[in-house]
PDB file of N, CA and C in Angstrom:
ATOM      1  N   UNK A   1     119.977  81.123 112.192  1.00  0.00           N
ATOM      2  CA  UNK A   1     119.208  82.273 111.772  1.00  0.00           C
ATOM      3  C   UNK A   1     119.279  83.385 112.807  1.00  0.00           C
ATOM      4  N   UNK A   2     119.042  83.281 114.221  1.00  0.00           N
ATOM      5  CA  UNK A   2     118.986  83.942 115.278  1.00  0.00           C
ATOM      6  C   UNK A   2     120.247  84.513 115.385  1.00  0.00           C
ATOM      7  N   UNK A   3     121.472  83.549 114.910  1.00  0.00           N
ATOM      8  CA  UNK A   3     122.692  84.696 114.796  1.00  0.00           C
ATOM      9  C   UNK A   3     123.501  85.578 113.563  1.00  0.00           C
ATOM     10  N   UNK A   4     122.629  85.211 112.467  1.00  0.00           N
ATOM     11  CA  UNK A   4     122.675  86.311 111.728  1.00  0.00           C
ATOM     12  C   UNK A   4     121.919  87.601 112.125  1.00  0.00           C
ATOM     13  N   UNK A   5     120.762  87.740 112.400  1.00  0.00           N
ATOM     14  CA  UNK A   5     120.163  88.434 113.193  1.00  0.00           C
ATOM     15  C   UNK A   5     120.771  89.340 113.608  1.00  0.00           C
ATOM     16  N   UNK A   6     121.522  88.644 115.113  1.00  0.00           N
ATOM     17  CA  UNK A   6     122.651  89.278 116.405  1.00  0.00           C
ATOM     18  C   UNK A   6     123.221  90.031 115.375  1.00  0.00           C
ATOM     19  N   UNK A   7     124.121  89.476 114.434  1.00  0.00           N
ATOM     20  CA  UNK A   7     124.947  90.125 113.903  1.00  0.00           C
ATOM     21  C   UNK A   7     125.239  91.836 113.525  1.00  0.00           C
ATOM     22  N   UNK A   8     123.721  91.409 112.382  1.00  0.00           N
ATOM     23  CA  UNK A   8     123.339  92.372 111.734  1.00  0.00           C
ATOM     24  C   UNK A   8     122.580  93.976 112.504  1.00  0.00           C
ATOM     25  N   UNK A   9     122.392  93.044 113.591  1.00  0.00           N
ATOM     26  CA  UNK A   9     121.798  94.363 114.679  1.00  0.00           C
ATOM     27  C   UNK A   9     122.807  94.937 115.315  1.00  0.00           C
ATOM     28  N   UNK A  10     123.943  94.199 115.679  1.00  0.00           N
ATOM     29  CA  UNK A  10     125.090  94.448 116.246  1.00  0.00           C
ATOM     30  C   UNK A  10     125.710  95.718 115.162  1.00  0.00           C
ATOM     31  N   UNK A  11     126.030  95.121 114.110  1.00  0.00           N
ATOM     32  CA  UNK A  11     126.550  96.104 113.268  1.00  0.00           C
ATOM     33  C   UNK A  11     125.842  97.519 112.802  1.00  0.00           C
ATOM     34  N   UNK A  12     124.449  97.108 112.635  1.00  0.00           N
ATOM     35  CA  UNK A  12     123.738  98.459 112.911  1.00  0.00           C
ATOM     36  C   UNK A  12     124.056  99.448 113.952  1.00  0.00           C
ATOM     37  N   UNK A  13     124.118  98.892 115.219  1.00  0.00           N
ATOM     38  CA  UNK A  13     124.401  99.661 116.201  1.00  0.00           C
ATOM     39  C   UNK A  13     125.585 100.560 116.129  1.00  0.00           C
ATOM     40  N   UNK A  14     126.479  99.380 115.537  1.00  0.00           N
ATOM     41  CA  UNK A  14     128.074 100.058 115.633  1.00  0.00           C
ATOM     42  C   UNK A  14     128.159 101.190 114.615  1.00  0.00           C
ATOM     43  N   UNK A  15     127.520 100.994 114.063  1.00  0.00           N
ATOM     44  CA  UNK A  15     127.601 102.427 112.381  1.00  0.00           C
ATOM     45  C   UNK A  15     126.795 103.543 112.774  1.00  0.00           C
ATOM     46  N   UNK A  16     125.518 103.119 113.324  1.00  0.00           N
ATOM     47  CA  UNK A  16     124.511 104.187 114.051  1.00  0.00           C
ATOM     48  C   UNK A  16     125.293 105.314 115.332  1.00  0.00           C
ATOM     49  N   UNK A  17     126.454 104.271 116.595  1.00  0.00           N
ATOM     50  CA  UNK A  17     126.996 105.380 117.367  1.00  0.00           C
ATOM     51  C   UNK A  17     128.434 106.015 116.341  1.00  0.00           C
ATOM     52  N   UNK A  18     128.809 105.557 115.825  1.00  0.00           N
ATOM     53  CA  UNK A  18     129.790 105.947 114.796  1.00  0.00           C
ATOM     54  C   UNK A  18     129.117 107.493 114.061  1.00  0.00           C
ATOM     55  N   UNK A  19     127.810 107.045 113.438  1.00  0.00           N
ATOM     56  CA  UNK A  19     127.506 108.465 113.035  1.00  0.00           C
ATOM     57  C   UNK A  19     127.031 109.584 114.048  1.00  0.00           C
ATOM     58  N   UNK A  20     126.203 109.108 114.917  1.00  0.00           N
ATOM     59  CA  UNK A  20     126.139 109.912 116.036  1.00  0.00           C
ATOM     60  C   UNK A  20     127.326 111.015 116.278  1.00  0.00           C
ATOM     61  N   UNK A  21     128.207 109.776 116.910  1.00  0.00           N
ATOM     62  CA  UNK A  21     129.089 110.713 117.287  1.00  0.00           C
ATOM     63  C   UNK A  21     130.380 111.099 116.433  1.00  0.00           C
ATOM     64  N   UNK A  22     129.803 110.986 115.330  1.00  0.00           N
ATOM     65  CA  UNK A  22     130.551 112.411 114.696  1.00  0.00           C
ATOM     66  C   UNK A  22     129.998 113.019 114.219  1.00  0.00           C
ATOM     67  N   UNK A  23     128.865 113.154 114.238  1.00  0.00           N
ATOM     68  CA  UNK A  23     128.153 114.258 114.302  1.00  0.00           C
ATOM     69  C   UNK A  23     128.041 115.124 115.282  1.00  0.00           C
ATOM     70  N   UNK A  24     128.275 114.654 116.703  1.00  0.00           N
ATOM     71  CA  UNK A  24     127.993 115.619 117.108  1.00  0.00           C
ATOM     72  C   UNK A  24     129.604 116.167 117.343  1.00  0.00           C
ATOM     73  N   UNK A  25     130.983 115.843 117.402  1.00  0.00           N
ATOM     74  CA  UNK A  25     131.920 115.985 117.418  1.00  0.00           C
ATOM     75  C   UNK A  25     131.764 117.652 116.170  1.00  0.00           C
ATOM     76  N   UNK A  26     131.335 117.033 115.281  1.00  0.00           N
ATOM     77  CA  UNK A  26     131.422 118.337 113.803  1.00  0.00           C
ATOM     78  C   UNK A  26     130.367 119.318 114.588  1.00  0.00           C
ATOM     79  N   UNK A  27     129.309 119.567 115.136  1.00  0.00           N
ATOM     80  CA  UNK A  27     129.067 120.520 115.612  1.00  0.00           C
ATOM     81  C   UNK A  27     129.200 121.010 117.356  1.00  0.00           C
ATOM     82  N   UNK A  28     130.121 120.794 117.561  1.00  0.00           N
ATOM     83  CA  UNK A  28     131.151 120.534 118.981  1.00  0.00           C
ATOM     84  C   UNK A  28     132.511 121.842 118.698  1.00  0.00           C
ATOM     85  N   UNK A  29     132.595 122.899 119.043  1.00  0.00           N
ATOM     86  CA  UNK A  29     133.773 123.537 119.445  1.00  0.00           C
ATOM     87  C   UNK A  29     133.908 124.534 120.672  1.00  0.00           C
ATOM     88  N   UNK A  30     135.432 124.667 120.855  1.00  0.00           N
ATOM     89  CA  UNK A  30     135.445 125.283 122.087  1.00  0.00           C
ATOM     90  C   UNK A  30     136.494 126.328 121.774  1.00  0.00           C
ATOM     91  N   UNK A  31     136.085 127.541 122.182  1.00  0.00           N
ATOM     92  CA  UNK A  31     137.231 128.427 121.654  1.00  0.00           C
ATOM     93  C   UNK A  31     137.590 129.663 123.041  1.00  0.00           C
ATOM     94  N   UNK A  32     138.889 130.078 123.207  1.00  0.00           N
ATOM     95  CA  UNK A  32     138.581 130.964 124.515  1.00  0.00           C
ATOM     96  C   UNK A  32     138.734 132.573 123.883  1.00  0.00           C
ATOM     97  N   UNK A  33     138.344 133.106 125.088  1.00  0.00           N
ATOM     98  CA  UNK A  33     138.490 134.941 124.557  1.00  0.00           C
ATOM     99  C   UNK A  33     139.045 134.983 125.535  1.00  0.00           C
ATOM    100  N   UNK A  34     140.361 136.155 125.921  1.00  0.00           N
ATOM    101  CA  UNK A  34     140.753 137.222 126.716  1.00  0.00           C
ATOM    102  C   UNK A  34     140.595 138.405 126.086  1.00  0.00           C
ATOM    103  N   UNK A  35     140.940 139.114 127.347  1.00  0.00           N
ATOM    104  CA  UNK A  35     140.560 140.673 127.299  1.00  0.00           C
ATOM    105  C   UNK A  35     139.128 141.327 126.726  1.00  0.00           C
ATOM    106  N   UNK A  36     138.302 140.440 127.581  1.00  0.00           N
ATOM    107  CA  UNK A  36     137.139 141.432 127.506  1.00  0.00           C
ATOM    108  C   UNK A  36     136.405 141.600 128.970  1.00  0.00           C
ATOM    109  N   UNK A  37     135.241 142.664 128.986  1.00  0.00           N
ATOM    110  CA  UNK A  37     134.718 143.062 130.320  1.00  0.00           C
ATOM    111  C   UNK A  37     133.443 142.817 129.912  1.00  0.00           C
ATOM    112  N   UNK A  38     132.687 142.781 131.437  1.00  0.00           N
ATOM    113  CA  UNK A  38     131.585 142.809 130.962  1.00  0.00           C
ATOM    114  C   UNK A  38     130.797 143.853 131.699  1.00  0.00           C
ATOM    115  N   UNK A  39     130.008 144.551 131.567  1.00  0.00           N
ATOM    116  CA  UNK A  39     129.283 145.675 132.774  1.00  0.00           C
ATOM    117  C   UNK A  39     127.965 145.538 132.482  1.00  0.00           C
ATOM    118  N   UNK A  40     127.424 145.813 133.642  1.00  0.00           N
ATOM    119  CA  UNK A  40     125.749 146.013 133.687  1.00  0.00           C
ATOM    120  C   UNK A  40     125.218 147.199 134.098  1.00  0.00           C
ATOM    121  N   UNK A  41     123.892 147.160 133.590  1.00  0.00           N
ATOM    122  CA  UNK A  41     123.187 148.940 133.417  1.00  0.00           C
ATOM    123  C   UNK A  41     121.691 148.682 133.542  1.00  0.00           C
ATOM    124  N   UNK A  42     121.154 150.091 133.276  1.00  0.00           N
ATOM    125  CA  UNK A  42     119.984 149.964 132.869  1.00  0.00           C
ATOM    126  C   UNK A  42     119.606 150.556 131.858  1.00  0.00           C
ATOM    127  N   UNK A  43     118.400 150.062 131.138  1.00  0.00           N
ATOM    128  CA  UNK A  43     117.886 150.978 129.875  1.00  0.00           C
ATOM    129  C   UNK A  43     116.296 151.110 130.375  1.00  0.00           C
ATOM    130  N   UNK A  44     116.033 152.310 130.527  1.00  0.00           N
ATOM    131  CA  UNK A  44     114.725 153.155 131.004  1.00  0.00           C
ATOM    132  C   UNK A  44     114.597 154.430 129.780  1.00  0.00           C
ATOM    133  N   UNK A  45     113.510 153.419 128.812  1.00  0.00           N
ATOM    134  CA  UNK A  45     113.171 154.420 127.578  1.00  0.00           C
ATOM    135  C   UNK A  45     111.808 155.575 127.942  1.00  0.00           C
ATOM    136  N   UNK A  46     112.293 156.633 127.663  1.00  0.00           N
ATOM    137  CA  UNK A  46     111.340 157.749 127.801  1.00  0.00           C
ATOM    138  C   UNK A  46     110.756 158.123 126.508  1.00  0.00           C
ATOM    139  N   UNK A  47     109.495 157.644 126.489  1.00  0.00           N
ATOM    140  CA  UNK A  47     108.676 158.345 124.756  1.00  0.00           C
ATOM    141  C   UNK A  47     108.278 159.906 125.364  1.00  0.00           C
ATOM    142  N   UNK A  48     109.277 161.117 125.028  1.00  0.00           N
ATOM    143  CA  UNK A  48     108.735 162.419 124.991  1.00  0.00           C
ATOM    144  C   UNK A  48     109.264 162.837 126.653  1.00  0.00           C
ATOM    145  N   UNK A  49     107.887 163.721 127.122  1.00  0.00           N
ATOM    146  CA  UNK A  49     108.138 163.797 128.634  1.00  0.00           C
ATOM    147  C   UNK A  49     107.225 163.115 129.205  1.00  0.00           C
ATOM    148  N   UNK A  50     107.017 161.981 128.582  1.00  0.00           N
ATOM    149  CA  UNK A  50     105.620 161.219 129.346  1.00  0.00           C
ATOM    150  C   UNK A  50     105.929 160.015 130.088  1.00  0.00           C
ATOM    151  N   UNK A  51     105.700 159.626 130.835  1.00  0.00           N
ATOM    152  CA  UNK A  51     105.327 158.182 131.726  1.00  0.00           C
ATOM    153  C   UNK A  51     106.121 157.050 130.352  1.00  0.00           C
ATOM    154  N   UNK A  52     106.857 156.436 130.529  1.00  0.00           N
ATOM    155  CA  UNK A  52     107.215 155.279 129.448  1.00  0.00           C
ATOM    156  C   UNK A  52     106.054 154.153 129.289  1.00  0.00           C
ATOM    157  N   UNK A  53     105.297 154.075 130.525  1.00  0.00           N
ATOM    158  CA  UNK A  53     104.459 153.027 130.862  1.00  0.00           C
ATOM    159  C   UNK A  53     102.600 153.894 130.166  1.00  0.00           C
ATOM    160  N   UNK A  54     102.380 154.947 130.174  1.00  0.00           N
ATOM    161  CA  UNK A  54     101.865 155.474 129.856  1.00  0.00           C
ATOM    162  C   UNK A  54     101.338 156.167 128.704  1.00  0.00           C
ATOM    163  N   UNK A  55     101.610 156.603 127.258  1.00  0.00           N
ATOM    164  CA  UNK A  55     101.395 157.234 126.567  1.00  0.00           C
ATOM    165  C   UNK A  55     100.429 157.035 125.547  1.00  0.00           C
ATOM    166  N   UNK A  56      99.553 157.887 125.637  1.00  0.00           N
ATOM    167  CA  UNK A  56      98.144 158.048 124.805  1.00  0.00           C
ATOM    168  C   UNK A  56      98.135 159.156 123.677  1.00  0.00           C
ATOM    169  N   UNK A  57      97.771 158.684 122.448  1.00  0.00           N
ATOM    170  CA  UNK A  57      97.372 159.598 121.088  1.00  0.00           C
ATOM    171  C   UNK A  57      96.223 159.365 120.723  1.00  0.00           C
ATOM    172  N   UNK A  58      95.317 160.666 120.271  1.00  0.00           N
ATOM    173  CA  UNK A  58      94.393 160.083 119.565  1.00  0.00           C
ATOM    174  C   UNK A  58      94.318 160.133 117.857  1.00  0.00           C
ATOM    175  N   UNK A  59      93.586 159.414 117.557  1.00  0.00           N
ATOM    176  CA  UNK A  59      93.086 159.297 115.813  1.00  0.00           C
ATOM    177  C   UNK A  59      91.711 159.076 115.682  1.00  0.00           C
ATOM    178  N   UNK A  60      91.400 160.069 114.840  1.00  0.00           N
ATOM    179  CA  UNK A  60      90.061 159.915 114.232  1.00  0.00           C
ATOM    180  C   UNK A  60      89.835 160.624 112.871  1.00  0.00           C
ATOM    181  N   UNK A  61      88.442 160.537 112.204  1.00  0.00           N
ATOM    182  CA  UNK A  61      88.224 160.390 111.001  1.00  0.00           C
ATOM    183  C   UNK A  61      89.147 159.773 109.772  1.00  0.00           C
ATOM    184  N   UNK A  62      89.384 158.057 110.426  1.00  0.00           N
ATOM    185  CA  UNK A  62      90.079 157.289 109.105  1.00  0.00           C
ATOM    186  C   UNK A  62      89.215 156.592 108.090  1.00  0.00           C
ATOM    187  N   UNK A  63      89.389 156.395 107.663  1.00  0.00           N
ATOM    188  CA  UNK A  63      88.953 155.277 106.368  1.00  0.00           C
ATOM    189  C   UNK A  63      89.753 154.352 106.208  1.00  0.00           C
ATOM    190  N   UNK A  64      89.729 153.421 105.885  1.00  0.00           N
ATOM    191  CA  UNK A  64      90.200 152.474 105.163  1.00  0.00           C
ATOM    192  C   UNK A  64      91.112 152.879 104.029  1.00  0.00           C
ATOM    193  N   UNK A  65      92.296 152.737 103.798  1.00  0.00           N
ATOM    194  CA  UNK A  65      93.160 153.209 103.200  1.00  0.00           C
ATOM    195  C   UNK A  65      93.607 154.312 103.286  1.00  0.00           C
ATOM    196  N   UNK A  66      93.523 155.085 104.422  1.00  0.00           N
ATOM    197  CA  UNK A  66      94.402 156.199 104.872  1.00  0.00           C
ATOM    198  C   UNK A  66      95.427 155.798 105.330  1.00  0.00           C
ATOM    199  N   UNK A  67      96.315 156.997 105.694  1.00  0.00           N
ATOM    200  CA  UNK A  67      97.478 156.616 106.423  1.00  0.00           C
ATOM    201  C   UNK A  67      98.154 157.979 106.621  1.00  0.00           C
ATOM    202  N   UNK A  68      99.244 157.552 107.339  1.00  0.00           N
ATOM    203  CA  UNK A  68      99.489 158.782 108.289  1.00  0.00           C
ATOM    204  C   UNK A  68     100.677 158.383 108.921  1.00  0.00           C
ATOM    205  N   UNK A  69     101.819 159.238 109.632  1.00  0.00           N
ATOM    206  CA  UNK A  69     102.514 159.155 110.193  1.00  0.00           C
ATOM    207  C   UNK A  69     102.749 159.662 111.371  1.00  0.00           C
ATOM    208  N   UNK A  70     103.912 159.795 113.008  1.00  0.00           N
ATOM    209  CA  UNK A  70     104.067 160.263 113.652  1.00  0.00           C
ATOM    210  C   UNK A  70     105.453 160.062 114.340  1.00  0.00           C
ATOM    211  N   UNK A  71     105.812 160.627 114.877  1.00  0.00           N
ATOM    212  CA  UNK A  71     107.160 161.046 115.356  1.00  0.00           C
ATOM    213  C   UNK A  71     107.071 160.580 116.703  1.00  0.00           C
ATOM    214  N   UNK A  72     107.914 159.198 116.886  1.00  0.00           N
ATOM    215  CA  UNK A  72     107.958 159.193 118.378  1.00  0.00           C
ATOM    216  C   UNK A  72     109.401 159.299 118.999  1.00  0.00           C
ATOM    217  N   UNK A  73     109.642 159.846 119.918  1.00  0.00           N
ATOM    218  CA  UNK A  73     111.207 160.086 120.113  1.00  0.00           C
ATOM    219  C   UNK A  73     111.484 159.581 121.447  1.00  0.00           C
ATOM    220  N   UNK A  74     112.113 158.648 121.697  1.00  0.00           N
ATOM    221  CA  UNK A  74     112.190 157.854 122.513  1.00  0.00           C
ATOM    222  C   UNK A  74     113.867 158.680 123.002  1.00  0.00           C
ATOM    223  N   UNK A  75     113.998 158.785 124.507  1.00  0.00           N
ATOM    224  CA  UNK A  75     115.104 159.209 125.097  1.00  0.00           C
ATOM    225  C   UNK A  75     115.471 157.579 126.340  1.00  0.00           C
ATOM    226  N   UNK A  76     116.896 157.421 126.215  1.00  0.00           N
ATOM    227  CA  UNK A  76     117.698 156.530 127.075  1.00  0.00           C
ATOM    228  C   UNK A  76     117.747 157.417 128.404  1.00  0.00           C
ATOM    229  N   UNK A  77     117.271 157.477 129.748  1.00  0.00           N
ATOM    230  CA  UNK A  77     117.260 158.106 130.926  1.00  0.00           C
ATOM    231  C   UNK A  77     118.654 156.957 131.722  1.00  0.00           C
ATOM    232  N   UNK A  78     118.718 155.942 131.172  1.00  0.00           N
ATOM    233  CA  UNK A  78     119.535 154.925 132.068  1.00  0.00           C
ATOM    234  C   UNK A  78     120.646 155.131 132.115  1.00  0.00           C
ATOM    235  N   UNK A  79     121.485 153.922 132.077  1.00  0.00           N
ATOM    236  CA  UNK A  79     123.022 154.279 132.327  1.00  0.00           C
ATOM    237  C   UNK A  79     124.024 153.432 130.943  1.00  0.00           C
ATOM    238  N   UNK A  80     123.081 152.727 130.054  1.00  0.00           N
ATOM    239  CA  UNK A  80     123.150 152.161 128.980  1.00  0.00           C
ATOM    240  C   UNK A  80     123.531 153.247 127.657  1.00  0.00           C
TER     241      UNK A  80
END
């Protein structure tokens, strides 16, 4: 009895790394690139002429189901 058992656990095992690893084989690839660069920068967004870290609007007299829009114009100062 004890070595039917062995057996059957044995063979489990063997089908269990079998699927494993082809599974992970199917989501496994390796592919190369030439000719590309890579460069680094900065991106320092400016909302308007104001402080990026800074900018205050006010709103008042809403209700509930108003709405409204505004224009924010964000400028790239960096090298991006």
């Amino acid at each position: 009895m004890n070595k039917k058992i062995l057996i059957s656990l044995s063979v489990i095992a063997v089908v269990a790394a079998i699927a494993v690893g082809g599974t992970i084989a199917y989501f496994n690839d390796t592919e190369t690139s030439t000719g590309n660069t890579f460069t680094a920068g900065t991106l320092n967004l400016k909302v308007g002429d104001n402080d990026p870290t800074d900018w205050n609007f006010q709103v008042g007299g809403i209700k509930p189901g108003d709405s409204g829009s505004k224009e924010v114009v964000l400028q790239n100062t960096g090298s991006i």
